[in-house]
N, C-alpha and C. Protein backbone atom coordinates (compact mmCIF):
# COMPACT_ATOMS: atom_id res chain seq x y z
N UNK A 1 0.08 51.18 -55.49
CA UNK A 1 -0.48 52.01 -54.46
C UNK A 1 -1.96 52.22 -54.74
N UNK A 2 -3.13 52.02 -53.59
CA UNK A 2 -4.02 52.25 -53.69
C UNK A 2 -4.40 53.30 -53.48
N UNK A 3 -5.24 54.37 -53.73
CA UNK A 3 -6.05 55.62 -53.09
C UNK A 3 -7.11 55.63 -53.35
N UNK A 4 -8.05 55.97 -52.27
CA UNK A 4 -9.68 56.22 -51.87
C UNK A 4 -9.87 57.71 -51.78
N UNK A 5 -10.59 57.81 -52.39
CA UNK A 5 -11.02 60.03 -52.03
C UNK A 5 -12.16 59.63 -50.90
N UNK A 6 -12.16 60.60 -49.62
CA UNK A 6 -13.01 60.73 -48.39
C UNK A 6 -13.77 62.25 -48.75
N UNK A 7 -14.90 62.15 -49.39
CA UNK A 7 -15.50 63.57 -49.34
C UNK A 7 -16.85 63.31 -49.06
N UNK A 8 -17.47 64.14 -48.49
CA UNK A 8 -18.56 64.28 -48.16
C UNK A 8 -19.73 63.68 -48.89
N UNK A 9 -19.42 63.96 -50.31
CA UNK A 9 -20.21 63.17 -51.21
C UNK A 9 -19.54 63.06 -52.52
N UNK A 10 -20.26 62.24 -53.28
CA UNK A 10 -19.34 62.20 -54.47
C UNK A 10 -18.28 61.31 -54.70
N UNK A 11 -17.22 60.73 -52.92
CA UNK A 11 -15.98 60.04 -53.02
C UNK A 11 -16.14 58.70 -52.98
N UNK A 12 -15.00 58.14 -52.77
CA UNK A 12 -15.00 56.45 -52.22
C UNK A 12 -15.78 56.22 -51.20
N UNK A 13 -15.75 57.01 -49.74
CA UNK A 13 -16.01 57.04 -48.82
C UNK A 13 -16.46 58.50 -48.29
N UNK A 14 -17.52 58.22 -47.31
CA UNK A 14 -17.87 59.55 -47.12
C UNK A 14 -17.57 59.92 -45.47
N UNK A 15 -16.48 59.06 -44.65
CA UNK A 15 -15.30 59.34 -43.88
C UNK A 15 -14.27 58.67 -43.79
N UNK A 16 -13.69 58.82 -42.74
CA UNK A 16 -12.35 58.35 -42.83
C UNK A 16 -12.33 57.34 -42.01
N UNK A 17 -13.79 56.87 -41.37
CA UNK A 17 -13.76 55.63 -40.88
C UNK A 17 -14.48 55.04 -41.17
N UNK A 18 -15.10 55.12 -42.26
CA UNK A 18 -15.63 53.86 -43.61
C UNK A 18 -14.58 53.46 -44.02
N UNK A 19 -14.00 54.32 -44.30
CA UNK A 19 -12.18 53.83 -45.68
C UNK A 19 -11.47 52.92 -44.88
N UNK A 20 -11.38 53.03 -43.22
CA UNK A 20 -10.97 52.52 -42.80
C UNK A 20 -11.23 51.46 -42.05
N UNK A 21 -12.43 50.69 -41.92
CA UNK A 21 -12.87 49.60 -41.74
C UNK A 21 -13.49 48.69 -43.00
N UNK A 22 -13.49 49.55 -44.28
CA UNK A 22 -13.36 48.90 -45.60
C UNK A 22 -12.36 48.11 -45.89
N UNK A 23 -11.14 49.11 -46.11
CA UNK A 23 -9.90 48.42 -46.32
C UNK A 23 -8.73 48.36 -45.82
N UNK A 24 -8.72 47.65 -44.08
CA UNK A 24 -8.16 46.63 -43.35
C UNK A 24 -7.84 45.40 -44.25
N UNK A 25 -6.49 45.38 -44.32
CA UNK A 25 -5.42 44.65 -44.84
C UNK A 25 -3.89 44.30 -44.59
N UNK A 26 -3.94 43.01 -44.88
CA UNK A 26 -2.24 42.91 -44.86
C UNK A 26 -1.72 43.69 -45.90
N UNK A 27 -0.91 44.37 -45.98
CA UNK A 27 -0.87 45.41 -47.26
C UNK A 27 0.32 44.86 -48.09
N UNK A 28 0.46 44.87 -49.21
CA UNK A 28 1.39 44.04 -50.28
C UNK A 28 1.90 45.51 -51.13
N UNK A 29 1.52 46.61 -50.60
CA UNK A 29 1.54 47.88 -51.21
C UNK A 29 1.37 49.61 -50.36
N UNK A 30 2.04 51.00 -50.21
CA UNK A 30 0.80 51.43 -49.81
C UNK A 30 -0.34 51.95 -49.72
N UNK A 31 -1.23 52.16 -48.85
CA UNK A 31 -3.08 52.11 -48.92
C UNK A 31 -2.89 53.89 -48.86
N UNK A 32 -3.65 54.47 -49.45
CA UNK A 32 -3.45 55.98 -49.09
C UNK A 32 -5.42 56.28 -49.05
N UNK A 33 -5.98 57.65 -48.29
CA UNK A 33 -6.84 58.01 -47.78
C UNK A 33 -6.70 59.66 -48.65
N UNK A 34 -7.28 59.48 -49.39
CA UNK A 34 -7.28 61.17 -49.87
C UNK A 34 -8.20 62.56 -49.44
N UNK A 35 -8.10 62.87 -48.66
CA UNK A 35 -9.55 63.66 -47.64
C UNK A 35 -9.33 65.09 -48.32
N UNK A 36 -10.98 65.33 -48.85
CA UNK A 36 -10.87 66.49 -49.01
C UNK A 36 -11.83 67.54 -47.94
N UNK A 37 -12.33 68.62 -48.58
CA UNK A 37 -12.28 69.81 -47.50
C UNK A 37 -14.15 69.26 -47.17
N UNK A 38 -14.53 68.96 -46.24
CA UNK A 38 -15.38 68.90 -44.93
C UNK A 38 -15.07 68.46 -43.63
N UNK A 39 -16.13 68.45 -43.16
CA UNK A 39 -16.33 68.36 -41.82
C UNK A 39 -16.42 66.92 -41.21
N UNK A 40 -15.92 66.02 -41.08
CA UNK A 40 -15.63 64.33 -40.71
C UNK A 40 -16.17 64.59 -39.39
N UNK A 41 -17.11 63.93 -39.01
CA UNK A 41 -17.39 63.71 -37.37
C UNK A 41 -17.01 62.79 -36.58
N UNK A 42 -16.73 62.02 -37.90
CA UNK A 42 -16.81 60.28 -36.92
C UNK A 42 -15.59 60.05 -36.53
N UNK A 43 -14.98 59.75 -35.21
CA UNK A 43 -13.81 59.27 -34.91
C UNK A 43 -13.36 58.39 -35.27
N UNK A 44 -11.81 58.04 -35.88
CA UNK A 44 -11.31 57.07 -36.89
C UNK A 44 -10.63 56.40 -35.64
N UNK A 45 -9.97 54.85 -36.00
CA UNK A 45 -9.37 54.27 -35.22
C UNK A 45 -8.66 53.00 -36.63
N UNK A 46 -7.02 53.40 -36.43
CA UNK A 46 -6.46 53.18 -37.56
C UNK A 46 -6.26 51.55 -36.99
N UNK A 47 -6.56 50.70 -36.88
CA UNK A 47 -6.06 49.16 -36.43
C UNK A 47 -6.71 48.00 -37.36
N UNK A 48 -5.97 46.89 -37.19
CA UNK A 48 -6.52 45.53 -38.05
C UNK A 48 -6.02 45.47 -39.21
N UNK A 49 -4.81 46.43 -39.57
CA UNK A 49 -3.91 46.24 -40.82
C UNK A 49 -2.63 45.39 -40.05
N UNK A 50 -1.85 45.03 -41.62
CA UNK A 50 -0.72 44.67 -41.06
C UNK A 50 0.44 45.57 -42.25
N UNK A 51 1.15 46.13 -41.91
CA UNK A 51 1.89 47.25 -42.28
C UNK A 51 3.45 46.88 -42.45
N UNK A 52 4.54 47.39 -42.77
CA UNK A 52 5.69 47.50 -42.92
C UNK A 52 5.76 48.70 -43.40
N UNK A 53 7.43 48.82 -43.75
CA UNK A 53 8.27 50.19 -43.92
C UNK A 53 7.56 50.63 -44.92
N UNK A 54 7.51 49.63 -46.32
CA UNK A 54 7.13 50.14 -47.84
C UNK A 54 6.04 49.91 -47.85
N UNK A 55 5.36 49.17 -47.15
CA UNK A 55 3.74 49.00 -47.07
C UNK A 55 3.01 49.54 -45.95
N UNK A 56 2.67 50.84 -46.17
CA UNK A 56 2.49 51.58 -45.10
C UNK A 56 1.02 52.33 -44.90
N UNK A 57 0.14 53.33 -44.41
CA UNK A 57 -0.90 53.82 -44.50
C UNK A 57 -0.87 55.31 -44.33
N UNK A 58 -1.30 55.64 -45.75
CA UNK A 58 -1.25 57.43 -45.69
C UNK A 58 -2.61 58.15 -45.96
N UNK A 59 -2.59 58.89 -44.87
CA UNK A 59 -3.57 59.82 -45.04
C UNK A 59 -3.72 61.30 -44.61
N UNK A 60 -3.40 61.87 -46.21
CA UNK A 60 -3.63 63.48 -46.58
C UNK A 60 -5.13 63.84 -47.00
N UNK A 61 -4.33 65.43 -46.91
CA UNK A 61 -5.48 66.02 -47.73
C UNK A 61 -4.46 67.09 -48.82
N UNK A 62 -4.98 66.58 -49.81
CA UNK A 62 -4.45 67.50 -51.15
C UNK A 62 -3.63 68.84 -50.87
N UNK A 63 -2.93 69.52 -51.20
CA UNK A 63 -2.63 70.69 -50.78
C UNK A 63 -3.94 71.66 -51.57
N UNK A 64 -4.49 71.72 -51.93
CA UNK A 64 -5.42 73.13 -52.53
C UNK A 64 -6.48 72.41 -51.88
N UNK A 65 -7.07 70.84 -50.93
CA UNK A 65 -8.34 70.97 -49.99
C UNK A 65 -7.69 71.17 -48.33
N UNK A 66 -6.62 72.05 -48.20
CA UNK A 66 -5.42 71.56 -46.94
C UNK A 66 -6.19 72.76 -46.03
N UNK A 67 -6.25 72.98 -45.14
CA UNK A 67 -6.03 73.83 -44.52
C UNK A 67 -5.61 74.91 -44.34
N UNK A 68 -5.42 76.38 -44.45
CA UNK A 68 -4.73 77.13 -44.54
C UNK A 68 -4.24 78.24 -43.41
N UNK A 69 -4.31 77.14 -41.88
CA UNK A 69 -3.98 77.31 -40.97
C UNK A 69 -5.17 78.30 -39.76
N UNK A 70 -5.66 77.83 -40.49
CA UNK A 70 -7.11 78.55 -39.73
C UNK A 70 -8.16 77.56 -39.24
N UNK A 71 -9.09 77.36 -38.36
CA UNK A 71 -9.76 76.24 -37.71
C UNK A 71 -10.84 76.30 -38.67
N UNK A 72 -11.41 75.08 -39.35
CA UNK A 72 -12.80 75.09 -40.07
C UNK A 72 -12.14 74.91 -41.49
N UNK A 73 -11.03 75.06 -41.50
CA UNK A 73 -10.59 75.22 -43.40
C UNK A 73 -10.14 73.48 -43.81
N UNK A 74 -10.08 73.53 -44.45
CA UNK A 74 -9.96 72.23 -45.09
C UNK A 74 -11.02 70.85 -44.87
N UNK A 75 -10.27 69.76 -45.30
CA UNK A 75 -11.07 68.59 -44.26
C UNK A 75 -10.13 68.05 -42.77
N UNK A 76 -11.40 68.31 -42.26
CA UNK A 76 -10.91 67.80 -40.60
C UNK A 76 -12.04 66.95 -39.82
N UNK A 77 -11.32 66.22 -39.31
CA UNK A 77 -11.89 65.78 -38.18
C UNK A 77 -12.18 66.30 -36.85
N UNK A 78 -13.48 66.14 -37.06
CA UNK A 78 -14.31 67.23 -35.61
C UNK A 78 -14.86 66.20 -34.67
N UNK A 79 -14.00 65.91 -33.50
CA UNK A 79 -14.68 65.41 -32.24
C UNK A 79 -15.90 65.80 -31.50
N UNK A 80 -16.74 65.47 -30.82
CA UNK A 80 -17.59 65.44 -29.98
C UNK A 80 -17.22 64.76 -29.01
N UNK A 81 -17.87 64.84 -27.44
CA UNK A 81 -17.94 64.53 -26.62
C UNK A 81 -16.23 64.23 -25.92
N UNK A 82 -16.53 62.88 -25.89
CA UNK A 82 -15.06 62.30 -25.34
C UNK A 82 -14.56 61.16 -26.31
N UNK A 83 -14.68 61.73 -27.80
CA UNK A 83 -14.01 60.33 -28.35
C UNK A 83 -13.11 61.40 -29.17
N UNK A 84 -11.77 60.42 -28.90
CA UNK A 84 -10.74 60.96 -30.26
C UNK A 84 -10.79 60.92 -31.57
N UNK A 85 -10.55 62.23 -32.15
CA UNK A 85 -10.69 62.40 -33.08
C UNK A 85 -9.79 61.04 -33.98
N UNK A 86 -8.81 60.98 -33.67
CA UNK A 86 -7.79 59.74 -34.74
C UNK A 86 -7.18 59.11 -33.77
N UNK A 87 -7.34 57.89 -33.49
CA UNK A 87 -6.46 57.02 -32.42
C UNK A 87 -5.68 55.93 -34.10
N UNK A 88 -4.27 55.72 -33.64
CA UNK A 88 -3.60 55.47 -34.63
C UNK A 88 -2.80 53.92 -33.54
N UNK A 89 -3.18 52.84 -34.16
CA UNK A 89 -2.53 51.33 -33.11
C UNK A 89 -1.69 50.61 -34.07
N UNK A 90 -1.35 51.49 -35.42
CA UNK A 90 -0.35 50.29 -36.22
C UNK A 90 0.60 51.14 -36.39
N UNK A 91 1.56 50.16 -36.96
CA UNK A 91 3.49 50.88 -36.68
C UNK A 91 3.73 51.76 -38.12
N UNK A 92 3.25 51.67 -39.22
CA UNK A 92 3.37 52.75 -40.21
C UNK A 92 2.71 53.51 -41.11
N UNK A 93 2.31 54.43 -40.11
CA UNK A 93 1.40 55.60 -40.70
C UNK A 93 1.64 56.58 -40.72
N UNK A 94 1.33 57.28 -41.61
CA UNK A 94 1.89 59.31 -42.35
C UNK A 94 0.76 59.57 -42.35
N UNK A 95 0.07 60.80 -41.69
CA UNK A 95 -0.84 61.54 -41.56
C UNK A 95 -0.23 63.07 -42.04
N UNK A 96 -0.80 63.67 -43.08
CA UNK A 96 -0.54 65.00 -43.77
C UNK A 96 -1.39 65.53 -44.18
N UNK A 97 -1.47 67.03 -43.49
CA UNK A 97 -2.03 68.42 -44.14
C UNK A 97 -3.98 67.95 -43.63
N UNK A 98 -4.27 67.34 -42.02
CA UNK A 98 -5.64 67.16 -41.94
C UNK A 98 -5.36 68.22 -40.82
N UNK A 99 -7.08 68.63 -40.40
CA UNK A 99 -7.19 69.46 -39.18
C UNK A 99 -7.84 68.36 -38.17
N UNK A 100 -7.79 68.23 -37.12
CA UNK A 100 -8.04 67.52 -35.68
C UNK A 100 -8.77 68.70 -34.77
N UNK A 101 -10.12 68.39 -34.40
CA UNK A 101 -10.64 69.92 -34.28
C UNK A 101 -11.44 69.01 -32.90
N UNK A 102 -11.30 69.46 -31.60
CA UNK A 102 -12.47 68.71 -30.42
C UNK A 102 -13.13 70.05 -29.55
N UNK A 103 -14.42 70.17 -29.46
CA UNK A 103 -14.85 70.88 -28.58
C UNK A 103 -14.16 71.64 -27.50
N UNK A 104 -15.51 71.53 -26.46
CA UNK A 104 -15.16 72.19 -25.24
C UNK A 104 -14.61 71.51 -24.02
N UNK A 105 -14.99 70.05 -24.41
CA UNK A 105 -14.59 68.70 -23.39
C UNK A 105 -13.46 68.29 -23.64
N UNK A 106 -12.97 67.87 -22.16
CA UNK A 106 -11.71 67.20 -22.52
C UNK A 106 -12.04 66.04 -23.61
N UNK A 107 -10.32 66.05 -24.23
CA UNK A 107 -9.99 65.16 -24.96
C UNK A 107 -8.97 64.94 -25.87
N UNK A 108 -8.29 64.04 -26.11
CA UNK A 108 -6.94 64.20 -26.96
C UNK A 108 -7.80 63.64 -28.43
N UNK A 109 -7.10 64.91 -29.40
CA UNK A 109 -6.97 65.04 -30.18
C UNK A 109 -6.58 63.91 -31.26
N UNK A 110 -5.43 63.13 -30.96
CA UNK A 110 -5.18 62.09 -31.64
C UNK A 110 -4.33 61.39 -30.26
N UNK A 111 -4.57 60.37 -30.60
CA UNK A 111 -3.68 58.79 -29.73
C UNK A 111 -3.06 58.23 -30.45
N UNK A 112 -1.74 57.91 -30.02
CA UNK A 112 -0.57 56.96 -30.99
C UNK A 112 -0.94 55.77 -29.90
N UNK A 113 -0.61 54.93 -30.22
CA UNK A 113 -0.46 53.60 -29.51
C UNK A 113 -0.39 52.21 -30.39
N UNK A 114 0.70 52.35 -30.88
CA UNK A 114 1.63 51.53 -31.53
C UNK A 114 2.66 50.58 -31.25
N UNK A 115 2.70 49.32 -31.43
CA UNK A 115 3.60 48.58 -30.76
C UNK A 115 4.84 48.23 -31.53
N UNK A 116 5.68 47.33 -31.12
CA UNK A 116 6.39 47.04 -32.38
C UNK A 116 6.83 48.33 -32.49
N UNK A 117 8.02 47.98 -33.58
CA UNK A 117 8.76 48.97 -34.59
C UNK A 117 8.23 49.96 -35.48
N UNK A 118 7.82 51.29 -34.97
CA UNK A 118 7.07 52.12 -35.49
C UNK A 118 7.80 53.13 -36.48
N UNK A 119 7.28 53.52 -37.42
CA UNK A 119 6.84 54.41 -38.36
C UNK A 119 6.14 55.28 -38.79
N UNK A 120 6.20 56.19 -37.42
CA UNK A 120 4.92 57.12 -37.43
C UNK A 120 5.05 58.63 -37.59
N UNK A 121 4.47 59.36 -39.46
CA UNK A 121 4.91 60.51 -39.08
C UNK A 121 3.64 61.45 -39.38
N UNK A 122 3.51 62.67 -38.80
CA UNK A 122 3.01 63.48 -38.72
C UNK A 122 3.25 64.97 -39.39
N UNK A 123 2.82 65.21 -40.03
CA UNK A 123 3.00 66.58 -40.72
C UNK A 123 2.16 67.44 -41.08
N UNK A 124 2.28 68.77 -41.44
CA UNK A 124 1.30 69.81 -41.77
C UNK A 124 0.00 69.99 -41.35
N UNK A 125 -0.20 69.28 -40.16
CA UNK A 125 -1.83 69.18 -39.81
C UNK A 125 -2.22 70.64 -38.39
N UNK A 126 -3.05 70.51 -38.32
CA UNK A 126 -3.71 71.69 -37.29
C UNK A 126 -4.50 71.11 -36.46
N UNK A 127 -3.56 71.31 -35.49
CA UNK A 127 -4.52 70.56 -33.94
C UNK A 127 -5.02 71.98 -33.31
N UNK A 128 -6.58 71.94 -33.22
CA UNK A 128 -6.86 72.57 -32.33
C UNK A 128 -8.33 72.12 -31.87
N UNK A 129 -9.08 73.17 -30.96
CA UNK A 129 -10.28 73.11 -30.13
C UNK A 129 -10.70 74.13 -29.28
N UNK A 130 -11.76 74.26 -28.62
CA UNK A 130 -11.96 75.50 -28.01
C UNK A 130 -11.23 75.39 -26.47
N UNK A 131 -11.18 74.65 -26.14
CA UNK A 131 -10.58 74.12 -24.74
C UNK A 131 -9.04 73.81 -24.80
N UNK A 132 -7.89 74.70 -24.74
CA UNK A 132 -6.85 74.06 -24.46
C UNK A 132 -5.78 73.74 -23.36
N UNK A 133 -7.33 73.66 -22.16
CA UNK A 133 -6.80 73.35 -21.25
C UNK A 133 -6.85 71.84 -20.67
N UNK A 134 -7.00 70.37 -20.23
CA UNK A 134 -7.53 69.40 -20.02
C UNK A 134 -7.50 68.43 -20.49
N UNK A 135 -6.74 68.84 -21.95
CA UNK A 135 -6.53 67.84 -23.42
C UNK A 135 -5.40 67.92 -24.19
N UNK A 136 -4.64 66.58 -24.25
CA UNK A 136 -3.44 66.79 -25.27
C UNK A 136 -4.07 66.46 -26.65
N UNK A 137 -3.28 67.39 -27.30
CA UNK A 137 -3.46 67.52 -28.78
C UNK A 137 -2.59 66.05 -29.48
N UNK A 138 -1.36 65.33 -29.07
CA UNK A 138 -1.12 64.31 -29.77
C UNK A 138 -0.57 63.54 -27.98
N UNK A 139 -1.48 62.44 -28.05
CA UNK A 139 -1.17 61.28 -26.71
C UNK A 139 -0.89 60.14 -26.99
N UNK A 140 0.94 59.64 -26.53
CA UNK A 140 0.62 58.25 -26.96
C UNK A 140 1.76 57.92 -26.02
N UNK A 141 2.16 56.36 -26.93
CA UNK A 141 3.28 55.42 -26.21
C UNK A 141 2.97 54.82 -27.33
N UNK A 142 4.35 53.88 -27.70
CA UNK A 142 4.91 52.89 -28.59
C UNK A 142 6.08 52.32 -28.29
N UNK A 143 6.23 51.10 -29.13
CA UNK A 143 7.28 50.27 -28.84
C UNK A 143 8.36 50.94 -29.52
N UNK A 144 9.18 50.75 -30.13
CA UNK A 144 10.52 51.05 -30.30
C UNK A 144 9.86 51.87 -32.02
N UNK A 145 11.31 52.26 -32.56
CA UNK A 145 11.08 53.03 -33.65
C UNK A 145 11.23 54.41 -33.75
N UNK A 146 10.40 55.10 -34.78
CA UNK A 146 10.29 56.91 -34.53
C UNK A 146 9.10 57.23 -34.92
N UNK A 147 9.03 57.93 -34.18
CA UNK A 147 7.67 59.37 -34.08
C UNK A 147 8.40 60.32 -35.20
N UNK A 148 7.87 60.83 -36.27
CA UNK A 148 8.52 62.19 -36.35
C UNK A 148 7.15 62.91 -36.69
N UNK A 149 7.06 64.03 -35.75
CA UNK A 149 6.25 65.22 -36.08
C UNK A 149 6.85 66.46 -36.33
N UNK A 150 6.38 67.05 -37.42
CA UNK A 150 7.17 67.95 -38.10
C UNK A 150 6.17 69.32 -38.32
N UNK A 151 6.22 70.64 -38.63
CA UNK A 151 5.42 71.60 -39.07
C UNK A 151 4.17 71.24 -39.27
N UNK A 152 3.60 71.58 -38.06
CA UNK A 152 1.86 71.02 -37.55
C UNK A 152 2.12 72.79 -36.96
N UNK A 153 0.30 73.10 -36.31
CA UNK A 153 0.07 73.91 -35.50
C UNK A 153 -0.56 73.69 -34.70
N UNK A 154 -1.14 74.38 -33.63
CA UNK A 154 -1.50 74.17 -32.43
C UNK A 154 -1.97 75.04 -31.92
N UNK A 155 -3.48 75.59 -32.22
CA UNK A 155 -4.14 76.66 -31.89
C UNK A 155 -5.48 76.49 -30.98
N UNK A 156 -5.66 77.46 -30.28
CA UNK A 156 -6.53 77.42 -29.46
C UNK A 156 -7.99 78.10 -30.40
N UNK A 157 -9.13 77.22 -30.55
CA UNK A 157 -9.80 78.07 -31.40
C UNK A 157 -11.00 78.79 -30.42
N UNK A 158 -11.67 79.62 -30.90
CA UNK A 158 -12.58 80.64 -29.77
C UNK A 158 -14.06 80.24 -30.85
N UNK A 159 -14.69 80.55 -29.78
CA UNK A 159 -16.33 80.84 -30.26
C UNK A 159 -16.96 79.38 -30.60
């Protein structure tokens, strides 16, 4: 198993879409993304791997850089304008304990769009934004398989 630390400074990568146009691979193993607590601007777009069950793509954030269910805490990804924060196009990926944070403009939060036999799970993360009207927080479609999203939140943030 590989892991990259995503921190602001100091890490492998200083987002989560360097790490992820770095190391695009057929994976023989899995690739993990270790994000700790800042502010990510850049919208990620998980594609150009090739994945399976045991060879899969994970990306947390530590439990002590996690979130603690409040908007701004941990490391998250902060949208602007109209681009998604995490659009996700391959069949096995675990996303855990990040925040997904978009303005005042519409916009979804994260996009699944996965084909094939998927493997896609979701956990402990915090979707929110100041707008929760206009924008889904998780938008997708996939081919066959499972979604599982599990103990996430979903807050409307102010100011």
């Amino acid at each position: 198993m590989a892991t990259s630390t995503i921190k602001s400074s100091g890490g492998d990568f200083s987002s989560l879409s360097a790490w992820e146009a770095a190391k695009q691979a057929v994976l023989s193993a899995p690739e993990e993304a270790e994000c700790y607590d800042f502010a990510d601007t850049t919208g990620t777009v998980i594609a150009g791997w090739t994945t399976s069950a045991t060879n899969y793509i994970r990306i947390y954030t530590p439990i002590a850089e996690r979130h603690d269910g409040t908007t701004g805490t941990g490391y998250r990804l902060q949208s602007s304008g109209f681009a998604v924060g995490l659009t996700i196009t391959e069949e096995n990926v675990r996303v855990e304990g990040i925040e997904l944070y978009i303005g005042s403009l519409h916009q979804d939060l994260m996009a699944i769009d996965a084909i094939g036999t998927c493997d896609i799970r979701i956990s402990y993360c915090l979707f929110s934004g100041q707008s929760m009207t206009g924008f889904d927080q998780i938008e997708g479609s996939a081919g066959s398989g499972t979604w599982k999203i599990w103990n996430n939140f979903f807050v409307k943030a102010f100011g």
